[in-house]
N, C-alpha and C. Protein backbone atom coordinates (compact mmCIF):
# COMPACT_ATOMS: atom_id res chain seq x y z
N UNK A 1 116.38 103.84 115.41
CA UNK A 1 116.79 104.56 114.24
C UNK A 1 116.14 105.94 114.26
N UNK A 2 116.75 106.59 113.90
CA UNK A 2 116.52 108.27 113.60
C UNK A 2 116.60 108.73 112.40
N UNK A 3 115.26 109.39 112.25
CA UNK A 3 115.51 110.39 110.69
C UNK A 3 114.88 111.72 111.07
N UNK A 4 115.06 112.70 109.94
CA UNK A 4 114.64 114.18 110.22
C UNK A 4 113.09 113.86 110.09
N UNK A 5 112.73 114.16 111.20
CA UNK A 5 111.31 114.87 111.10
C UNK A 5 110.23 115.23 109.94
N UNK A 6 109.24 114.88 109.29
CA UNK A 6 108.54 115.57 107.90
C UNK A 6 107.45 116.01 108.61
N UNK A 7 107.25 117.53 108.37
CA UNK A 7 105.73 117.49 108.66
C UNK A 7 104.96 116.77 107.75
N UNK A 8 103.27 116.40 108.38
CA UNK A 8 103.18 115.34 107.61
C UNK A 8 101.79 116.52 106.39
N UNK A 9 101.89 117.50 106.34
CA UNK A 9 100.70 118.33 105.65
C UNK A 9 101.97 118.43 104.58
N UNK A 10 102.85 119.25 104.26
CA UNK A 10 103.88 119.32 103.63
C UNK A 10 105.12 118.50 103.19
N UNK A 11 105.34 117.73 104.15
CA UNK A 11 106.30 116.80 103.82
C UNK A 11 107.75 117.84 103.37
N UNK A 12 107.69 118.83 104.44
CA UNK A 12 108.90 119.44 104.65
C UNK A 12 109.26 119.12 105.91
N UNK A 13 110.37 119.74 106.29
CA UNK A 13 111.57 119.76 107.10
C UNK A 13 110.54 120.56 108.50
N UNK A 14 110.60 120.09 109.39
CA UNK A 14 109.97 121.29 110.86
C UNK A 14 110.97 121.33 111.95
N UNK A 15 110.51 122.07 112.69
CA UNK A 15 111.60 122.37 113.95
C UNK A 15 111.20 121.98 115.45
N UNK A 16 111.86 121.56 116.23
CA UNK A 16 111.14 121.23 117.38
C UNK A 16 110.73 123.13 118.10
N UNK A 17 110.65 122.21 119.51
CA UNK A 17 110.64 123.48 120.54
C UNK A 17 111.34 124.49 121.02
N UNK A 18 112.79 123.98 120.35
CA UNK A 18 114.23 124.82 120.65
C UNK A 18 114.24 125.55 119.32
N UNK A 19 113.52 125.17 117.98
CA UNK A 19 113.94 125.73 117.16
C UNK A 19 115.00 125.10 116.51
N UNK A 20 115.44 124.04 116.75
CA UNK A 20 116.57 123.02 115.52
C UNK A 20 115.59 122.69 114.90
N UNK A 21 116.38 121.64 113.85
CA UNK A 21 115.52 120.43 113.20
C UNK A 21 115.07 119.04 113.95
N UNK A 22 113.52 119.64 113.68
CA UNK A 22 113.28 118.28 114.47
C UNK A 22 113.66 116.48 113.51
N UNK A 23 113.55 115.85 114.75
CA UNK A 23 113.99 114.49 114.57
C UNK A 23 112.79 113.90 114.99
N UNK A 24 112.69 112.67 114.14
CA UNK A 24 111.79 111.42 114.67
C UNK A 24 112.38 109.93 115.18
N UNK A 25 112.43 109.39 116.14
CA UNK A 25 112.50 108.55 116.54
C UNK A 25 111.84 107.25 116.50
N UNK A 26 112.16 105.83 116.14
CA UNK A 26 111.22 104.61 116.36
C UNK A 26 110.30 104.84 117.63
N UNK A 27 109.39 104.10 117.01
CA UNK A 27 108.75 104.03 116.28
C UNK A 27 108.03 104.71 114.88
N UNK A 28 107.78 105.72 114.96
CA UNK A 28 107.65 106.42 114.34
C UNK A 28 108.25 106.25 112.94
N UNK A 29 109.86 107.02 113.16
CA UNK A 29 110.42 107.09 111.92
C UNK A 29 110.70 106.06 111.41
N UNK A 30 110.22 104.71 111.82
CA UNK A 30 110.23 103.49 110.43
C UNK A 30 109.13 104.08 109.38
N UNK A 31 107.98 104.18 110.09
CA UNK A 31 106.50 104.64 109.14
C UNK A 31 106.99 105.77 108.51
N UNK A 32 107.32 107.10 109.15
CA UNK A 32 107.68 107.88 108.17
C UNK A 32 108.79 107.74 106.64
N UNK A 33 109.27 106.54 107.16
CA UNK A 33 110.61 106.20 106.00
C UNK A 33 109.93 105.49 105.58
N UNK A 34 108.83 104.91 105.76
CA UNK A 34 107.89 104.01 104.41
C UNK A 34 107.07 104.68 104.06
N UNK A 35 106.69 105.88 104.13
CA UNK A 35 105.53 106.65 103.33
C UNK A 35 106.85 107.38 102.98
N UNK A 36 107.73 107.44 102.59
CA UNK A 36 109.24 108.45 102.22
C UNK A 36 109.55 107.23 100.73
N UNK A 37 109.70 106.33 101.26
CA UNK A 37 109.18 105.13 100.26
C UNK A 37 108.37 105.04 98.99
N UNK A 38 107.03 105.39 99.66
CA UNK A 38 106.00 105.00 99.10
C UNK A 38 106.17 106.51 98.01
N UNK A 39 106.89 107.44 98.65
CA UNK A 39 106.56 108.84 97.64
C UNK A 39 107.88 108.51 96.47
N UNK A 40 109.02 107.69 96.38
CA UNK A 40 109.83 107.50 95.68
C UNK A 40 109.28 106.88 94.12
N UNK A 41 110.10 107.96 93.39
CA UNK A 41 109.96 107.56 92.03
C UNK A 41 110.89 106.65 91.73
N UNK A 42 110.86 105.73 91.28
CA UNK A 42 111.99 105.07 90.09
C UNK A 42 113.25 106.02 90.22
N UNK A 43 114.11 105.51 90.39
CA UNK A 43 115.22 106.66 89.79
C UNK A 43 115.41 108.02 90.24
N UNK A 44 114.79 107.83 90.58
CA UNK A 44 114.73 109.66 91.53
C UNK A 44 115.35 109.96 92.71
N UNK A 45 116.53 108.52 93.04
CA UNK A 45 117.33 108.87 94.28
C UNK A 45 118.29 108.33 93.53
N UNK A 46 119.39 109.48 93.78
CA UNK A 46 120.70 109.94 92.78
C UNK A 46 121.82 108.45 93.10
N UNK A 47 121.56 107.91 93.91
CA UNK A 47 122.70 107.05 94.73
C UNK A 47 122.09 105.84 94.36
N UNK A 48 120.94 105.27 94.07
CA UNK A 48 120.48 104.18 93.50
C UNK A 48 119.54 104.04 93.03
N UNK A 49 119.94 104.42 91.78
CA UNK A 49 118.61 104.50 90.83
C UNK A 49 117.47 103.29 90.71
N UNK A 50 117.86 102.35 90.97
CA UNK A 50 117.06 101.08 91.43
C UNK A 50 116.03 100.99 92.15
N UNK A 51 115.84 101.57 93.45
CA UNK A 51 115.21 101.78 94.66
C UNK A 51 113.63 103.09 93.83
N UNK A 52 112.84 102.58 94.22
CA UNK A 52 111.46 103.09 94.48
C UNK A 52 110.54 102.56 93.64
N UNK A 53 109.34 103.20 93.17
CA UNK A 53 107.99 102.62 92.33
C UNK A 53 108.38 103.09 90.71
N UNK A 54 107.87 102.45 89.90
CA UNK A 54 107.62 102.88 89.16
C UNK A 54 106.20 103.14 88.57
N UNK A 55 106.28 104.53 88.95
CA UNK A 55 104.89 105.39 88.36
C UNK A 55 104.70 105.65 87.39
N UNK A 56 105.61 105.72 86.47
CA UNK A 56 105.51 106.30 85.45
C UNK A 56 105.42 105.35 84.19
N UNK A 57 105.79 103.96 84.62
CA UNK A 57 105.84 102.74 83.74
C UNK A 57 104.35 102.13 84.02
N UNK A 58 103.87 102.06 84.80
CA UNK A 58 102.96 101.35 85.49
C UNK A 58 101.58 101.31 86.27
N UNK A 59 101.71 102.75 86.62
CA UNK A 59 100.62 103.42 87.51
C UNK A 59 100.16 105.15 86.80
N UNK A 60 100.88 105.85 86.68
CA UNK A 60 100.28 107.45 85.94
C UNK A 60 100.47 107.05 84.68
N UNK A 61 98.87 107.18 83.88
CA UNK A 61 98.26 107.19 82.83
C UNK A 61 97.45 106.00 82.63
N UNK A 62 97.45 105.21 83.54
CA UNK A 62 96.35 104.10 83.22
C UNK A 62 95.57 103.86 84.15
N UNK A 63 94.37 103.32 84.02
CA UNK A 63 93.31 103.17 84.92
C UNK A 63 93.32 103.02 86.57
N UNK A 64 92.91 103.44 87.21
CA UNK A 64 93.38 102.92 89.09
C UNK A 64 92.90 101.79 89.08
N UNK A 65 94.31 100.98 89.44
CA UNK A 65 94.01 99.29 89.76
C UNK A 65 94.65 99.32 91.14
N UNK A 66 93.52 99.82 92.16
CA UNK A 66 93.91 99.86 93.64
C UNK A 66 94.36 98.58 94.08
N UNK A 67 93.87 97.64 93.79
CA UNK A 67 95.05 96.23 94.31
C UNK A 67 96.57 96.22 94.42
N UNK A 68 96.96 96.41 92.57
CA UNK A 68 97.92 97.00 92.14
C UNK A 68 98.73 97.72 92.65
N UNK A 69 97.94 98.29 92.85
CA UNK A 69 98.93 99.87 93.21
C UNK A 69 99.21 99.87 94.97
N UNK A 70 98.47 99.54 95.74
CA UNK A 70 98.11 98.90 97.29
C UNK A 70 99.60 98.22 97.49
N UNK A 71 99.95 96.80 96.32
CA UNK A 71 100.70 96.24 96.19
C UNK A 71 101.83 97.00 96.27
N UNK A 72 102.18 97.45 95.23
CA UNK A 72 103.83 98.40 94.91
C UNK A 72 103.83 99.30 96.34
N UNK A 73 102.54 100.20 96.65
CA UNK A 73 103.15 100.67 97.64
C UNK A 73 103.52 100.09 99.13
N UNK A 74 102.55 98.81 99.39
CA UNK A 74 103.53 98.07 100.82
C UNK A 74 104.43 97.51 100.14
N UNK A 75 105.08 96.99 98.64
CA UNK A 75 106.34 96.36 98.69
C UNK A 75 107.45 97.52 99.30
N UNK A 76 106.92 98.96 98.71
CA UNK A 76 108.07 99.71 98.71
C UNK A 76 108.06 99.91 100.42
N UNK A 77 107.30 99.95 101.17
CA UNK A 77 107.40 100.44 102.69
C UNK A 77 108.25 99.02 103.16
N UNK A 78 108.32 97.72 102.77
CA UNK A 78 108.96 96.85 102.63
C UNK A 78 110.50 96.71 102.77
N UNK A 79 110.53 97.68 101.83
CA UNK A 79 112.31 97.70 101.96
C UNK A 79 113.03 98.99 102.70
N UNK A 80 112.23 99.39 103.61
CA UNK A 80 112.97 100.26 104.85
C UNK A 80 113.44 98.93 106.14
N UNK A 81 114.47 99.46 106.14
CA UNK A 81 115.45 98.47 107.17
C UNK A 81 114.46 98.03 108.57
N UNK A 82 113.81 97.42 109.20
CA UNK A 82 113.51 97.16 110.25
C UNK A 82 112.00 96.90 110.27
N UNK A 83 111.46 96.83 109.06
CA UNK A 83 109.76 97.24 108.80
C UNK A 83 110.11 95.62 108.45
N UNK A 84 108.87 94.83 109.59
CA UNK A 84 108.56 93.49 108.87
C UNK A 84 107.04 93.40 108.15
N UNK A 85 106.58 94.08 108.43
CA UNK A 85 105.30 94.06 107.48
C UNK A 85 104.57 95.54 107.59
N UNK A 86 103.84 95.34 106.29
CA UNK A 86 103.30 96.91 105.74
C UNK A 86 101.69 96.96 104.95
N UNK A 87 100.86 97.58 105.87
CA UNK A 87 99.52 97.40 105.29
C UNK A 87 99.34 98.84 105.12
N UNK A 88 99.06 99.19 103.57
CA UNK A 88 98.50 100.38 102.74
C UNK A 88 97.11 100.66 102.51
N UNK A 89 96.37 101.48 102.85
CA UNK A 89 94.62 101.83 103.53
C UNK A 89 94.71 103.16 102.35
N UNK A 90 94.61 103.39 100.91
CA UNK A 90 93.85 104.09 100.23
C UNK A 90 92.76 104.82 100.56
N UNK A 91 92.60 105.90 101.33
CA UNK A 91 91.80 107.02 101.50
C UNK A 91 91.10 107.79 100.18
N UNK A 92 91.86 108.58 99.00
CA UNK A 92 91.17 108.94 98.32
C UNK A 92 92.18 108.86 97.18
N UNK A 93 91.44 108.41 96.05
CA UNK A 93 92.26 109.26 94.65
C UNK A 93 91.78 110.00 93.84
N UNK A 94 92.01 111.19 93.59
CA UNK A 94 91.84 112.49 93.39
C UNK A 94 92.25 112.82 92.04
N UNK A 95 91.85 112.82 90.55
CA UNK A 95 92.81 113.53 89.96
C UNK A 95 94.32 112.60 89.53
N UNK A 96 95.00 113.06 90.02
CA UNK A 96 96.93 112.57 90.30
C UNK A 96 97.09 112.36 91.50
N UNK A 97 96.44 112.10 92.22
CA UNK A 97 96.62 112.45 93.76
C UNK A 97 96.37 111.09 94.18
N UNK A 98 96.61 110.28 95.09
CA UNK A 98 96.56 109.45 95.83
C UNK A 98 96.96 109.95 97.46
N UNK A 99 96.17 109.80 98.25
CA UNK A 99 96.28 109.79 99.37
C UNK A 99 96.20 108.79 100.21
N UNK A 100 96.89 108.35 101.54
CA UNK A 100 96.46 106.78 102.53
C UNK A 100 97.34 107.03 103.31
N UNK A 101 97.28 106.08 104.11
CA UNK A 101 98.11 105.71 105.53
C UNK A 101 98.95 104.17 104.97
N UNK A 102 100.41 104.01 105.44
CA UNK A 102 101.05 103.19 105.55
C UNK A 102 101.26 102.63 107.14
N UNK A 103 100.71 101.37 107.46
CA UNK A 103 100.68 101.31 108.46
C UNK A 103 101.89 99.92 108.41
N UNK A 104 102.99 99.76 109.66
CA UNK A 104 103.69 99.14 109.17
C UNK A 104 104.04 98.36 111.06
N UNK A 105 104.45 97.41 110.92
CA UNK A 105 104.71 96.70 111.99
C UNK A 105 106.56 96.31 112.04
N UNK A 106 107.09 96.56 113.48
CA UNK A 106 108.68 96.73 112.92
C UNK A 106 108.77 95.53 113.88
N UNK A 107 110.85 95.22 113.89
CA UNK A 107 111.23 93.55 114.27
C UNK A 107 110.61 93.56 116.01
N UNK A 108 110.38 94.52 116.63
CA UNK A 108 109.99 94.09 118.11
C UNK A 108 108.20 94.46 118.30
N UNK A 109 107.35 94.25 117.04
CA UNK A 109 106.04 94.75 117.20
C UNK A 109 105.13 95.30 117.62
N UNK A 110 105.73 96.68 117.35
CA UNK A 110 105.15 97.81 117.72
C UNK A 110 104.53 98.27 116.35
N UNK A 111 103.24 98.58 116.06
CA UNK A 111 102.52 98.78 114.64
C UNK A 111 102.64 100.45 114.89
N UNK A 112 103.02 101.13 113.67
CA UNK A 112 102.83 102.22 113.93
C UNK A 112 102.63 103.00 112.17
N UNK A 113 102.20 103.97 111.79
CA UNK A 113 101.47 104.68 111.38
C UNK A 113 101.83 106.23 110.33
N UNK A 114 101.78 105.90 109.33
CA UNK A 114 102.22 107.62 108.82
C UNK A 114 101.35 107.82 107.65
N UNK A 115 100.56 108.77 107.18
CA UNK A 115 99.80 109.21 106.02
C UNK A 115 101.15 109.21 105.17
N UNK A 116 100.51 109.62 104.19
CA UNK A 116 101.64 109.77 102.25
C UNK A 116 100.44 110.58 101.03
């Protein structure tokens, strides 16, 4: 599977060596589509409002319950197509900020790796 490329400081769009848009390839772009996941609001993808966390019900404005929250974010790396399991490593929370690595294992087990 293939998706566009995120740098991972910005979580914008980058270009390869030719200057297109770069692409990521599996391994890889399972992890990147579960920290793509993990950044989804509730409702905040126009095509199915169903799909992502809810932060705003559940997690921003009440106390950090890192279990909790650990939880919602490997369920959500969970439901990218090909990811059989997903372990979430909390680095820092900051403020509003949450930072970590989604580390995720896909159907032919290869474990691989993306910050969020």
């Amino acid at each position: 599977m293939k998706t566009l490329l995120l740098n991972p400081s910005t979580w914008d769009l980058t270009i390869d060596a030719s200057g297109n848009i770069a692409v990521a390839s599996d391994p890889y772009s399972l992890a990147q589509d579960a920290a793509s996941a993990i950044k989804l609001f509730l409702g905040e993808l126009w095509y199915d409002t169903a799909q992502g966390i809810d932060y705003w019900g559940q997690i921003i404005g009440y106390p950090p319950n890192v279990p909790l929250l650990k939880k919602k974010l490997a369920d959500a790396a969970m439901t990218v197509p090909g990811v059989v399991s997903a372990t979430v490593f909390i680095t820092s929370i900051a403020g509003r900020t949450v930072t970590g690595q989604v580390q995720i294992t896909d159907s032919s087990g290869n474990t691989t790796a993306a910050n969020f």
